[in-house]
PDB file of N, CA and C in Angstrom:
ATOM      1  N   UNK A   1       8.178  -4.126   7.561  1.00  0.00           N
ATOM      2  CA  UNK A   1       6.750  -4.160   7.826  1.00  0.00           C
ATOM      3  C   UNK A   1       6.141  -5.276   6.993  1.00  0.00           C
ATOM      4  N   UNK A   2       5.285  -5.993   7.351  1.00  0.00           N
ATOM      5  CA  UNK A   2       4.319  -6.333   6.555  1.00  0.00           C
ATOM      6  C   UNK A   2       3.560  -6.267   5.560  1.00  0.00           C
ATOM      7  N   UNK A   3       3.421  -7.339   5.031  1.00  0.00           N
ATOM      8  CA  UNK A   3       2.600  -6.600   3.506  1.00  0.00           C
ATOM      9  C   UNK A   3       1.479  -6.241   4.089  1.00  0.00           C
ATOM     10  N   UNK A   4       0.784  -7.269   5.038  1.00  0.00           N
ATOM     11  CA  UNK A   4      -0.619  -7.128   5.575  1.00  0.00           C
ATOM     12  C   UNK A   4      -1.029  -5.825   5.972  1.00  0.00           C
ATOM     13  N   UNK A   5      -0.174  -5.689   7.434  1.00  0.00           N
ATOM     14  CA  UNK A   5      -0.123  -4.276   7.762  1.00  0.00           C
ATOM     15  C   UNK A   5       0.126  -3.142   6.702  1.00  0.00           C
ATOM     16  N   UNK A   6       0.550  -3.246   5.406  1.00  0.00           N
ATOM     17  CA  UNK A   6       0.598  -2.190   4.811  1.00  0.00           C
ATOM     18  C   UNK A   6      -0.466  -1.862   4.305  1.00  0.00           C
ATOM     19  N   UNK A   7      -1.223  -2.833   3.752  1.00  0.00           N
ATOM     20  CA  UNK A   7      -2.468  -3.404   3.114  1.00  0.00           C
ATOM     21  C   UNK A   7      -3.425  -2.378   4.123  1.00  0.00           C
ATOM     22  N   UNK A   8      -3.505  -3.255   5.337  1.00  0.00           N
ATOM     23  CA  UNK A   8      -4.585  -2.761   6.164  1.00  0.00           C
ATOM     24  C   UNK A   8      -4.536  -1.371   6.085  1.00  0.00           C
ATOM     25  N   UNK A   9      -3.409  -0.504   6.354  1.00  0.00           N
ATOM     26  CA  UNK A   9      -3.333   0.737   6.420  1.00  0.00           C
ATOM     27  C   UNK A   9      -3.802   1.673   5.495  1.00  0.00           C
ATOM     28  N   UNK A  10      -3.686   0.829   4.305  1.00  0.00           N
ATOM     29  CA  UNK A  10      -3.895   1.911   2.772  1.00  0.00           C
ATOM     30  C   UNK A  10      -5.640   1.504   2.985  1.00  0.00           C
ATOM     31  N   UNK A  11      -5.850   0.477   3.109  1.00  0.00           N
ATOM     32  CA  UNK A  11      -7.349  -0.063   3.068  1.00  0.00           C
ATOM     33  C   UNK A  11      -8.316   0.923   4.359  1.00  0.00           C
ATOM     34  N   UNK A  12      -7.765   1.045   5.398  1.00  0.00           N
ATOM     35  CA  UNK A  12      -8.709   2.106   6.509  1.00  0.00           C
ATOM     36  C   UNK A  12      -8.446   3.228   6.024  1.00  0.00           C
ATOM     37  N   UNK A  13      -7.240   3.804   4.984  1.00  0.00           N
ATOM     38  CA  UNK A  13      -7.493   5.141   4.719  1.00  0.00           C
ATOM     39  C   UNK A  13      -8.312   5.704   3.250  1.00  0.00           C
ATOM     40  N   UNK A  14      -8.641   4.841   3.012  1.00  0.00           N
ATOM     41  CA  UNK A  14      -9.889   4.557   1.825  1.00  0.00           C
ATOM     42  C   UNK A  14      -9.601   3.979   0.786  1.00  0.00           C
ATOM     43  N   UNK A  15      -8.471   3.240   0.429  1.00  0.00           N
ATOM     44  CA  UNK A  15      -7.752   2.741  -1.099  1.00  0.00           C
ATOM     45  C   UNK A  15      -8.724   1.141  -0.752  1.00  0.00           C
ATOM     46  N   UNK A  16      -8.662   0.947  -2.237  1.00  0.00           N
ATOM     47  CA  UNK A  16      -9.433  -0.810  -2.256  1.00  0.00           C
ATOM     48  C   UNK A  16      -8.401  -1.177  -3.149  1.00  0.00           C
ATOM     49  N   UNK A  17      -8.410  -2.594  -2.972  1.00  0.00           N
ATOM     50  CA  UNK A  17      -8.278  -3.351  -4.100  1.00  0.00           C
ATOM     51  C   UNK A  17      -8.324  -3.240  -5.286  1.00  0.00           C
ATOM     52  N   UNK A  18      -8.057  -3.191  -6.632  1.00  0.00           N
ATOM     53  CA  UNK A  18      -8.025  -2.564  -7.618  1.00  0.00           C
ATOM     54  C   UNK A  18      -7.778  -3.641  -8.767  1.00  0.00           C
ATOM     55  N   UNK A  19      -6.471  -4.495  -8.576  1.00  0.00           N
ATOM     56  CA  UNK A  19      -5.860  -5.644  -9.102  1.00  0.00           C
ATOM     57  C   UNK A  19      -4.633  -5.807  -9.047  1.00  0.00           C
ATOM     58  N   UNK A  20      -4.427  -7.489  -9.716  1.00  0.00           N
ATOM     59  CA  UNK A  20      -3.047  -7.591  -9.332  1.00  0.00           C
ATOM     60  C   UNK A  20      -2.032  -7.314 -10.640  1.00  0.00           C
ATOM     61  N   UNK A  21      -0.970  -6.764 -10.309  1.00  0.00           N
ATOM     62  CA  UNK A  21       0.208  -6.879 -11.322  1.00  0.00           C
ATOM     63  C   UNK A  21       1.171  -7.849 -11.630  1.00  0.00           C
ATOM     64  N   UNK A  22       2.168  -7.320 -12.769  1.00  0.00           N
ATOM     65  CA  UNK A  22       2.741  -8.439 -12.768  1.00  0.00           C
ATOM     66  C   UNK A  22       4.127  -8.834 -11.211  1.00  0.00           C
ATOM     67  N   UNK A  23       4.095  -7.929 -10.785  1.00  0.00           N
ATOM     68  CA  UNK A  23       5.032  -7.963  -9.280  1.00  0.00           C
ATOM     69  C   UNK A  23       4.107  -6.967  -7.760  1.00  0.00           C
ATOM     70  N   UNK A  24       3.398  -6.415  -8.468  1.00  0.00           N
ATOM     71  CA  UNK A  24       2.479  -5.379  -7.431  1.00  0.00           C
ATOM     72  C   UNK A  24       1.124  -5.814  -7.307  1.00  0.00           C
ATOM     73  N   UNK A  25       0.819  -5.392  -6.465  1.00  0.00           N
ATOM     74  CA  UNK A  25      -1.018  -4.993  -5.761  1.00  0.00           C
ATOM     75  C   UNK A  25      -1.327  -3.635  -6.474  1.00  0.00           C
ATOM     76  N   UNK A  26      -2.257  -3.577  -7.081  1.00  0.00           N
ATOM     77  CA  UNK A  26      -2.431  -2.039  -7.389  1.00  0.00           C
ATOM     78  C   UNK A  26      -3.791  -1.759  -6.165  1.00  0.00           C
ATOM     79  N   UNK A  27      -3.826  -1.064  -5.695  1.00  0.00           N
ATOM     80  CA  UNK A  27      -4.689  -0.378  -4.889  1.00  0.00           C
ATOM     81  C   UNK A  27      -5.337   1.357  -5.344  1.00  0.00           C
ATOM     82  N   UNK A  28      -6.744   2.021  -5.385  1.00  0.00           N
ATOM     83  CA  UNK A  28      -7.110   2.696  -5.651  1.00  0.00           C
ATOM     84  C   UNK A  28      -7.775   3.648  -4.606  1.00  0.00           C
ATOM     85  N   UNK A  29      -7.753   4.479  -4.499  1.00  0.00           N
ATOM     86  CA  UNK A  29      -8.713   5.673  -4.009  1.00  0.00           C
ATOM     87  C   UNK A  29      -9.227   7.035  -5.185  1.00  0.00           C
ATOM     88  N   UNK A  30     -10.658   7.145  -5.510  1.00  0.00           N
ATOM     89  CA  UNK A  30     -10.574   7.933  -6.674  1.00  0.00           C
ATOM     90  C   UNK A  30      -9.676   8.165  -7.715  1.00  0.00           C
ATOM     91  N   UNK A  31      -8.931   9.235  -7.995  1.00  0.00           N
ATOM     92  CA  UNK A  31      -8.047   9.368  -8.439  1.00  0.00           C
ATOM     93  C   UNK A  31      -6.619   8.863  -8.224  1.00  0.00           C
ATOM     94  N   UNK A  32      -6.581   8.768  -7.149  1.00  0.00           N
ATOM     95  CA  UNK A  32      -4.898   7.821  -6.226  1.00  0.00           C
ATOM     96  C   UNK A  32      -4.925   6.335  -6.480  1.00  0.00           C
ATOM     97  N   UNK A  33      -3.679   5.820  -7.066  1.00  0.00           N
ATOM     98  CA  UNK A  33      -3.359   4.696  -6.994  1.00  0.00           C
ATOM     99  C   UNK A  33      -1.964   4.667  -6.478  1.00  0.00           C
ATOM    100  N   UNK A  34      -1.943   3.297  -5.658  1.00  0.00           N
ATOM    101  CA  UNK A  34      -0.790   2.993  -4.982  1.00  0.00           C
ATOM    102  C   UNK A  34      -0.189   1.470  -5.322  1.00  0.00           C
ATOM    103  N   UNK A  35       0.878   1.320  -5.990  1.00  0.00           N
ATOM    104  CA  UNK A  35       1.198  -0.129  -6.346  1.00  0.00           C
ATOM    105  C   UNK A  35       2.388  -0.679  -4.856  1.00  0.00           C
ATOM    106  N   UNK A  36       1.875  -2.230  -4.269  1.00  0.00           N
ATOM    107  CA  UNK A  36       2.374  -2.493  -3.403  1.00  0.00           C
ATOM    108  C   UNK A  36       3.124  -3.653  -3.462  1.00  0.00           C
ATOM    109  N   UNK A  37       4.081  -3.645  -3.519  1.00  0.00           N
ATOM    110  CA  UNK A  37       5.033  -5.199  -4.048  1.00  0.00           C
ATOM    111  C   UNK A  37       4.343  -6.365  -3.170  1.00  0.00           C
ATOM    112  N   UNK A  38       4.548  -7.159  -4.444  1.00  0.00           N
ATOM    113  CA  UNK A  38       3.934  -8.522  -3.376  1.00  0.00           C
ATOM    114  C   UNK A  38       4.956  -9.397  -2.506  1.00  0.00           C
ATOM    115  N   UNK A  39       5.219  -8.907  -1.524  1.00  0.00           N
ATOM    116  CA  UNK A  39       5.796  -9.779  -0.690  1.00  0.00           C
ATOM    117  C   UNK A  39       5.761  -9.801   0.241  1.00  0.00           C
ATOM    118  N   UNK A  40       6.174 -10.748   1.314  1.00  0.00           N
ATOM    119  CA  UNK A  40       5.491 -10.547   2.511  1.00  0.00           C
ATOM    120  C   UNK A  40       6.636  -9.575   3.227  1.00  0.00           C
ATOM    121  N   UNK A  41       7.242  -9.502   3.734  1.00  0.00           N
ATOM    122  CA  UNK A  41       7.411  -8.090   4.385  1.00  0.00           C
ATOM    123  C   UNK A  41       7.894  -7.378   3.013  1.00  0.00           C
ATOM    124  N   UNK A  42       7.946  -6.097   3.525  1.00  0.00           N
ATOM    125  CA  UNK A  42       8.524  -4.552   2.283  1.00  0.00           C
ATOM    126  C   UNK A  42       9.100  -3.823   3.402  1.00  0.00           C
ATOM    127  N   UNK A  43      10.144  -3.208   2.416  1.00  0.00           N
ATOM    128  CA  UNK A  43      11.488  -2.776   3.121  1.00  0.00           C
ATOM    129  C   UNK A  43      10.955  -1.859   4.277  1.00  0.00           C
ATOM    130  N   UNK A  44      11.775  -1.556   5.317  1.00  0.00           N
ATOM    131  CA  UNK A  44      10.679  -0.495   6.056  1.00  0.00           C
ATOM    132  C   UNK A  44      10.482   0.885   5.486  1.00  0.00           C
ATOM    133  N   UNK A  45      11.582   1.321   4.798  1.00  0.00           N
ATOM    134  CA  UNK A  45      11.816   2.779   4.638  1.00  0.00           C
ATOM    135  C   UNK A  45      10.986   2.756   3.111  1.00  0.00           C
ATOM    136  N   UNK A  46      10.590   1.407   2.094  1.00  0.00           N
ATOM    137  CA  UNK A  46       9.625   1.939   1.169  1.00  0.00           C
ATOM    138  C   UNK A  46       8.275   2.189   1.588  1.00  0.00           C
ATOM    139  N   UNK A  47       7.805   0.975   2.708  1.00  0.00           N
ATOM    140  CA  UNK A  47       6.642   1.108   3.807  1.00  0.00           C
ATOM    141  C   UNK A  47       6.389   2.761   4.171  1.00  0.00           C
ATOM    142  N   UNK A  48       7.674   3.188   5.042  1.00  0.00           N
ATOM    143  CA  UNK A  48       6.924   4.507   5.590  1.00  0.00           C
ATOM    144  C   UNK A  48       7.304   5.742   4.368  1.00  0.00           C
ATOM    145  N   UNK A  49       7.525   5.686   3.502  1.00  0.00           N
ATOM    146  CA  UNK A  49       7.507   6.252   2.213  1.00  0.00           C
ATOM    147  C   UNK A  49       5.664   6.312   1.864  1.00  0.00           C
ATOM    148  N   UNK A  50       5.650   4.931   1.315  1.00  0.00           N
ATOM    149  CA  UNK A  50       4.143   4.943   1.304  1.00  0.00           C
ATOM    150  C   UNK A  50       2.740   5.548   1.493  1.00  0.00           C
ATOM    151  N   UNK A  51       3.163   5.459   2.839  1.00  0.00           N
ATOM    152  CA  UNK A  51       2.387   5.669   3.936  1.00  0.00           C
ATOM    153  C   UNK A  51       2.401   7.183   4.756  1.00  0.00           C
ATOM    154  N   UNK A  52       4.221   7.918   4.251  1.00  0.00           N
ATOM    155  CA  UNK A  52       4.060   9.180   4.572  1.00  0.00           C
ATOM    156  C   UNK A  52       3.217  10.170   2.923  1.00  0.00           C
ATOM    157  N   UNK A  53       3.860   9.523   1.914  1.00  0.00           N
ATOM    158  CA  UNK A  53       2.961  10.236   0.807  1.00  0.00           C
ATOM    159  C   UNK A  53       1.491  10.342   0.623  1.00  0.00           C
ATOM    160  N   UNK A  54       0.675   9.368   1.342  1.00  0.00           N
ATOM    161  CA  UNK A  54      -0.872   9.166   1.924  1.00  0.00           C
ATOM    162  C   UNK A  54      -1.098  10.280   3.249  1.00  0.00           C
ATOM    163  N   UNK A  55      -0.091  10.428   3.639  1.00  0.00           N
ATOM    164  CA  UNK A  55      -0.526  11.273   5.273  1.00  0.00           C
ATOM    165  C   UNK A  55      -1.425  10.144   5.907  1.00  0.00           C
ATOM    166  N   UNK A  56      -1.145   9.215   5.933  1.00  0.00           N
ATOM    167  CA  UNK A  56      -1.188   8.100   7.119  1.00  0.00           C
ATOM    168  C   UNK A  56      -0.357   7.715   8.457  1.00  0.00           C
ATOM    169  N   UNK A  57      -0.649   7.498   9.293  1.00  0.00           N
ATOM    170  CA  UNK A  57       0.190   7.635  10.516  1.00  0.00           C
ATOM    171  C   UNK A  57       0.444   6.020  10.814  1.00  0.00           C
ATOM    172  N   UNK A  58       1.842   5.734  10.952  1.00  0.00           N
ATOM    173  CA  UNK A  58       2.164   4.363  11.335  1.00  0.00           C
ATOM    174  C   UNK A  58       1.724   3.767  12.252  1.00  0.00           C
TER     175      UNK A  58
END
């Protein structure tokens, strides 16, 4: 997958921007943070990891 698309996904389910790390994106929702490797694609199975621990739908 995409970093973008991963991005977008965490971003419509309410996480922002937060800052960058020294290898990650940190992304926030209240209490939830999600660190997202910077690269352009991410493996698929850490992607839907991600994205299943959010209860986000691919």
């Amino acid at each position: 997958m995409k970093q973008r698309e991963l991005v977008n996904k965490l971003i419509s389910a309410g996480f922002s921007f937060e800052r960058h790390g020294g290898n990650h994106d940190i992304y926030r929702r209240g209490s939830d943070i999600e660190k997202v490797p910077r690269h352009k694609e991410i493996n698929e199975k850490l992607a839907r990891a991600i994205l299943k621990k959010w209860r986000i739908e691919l």
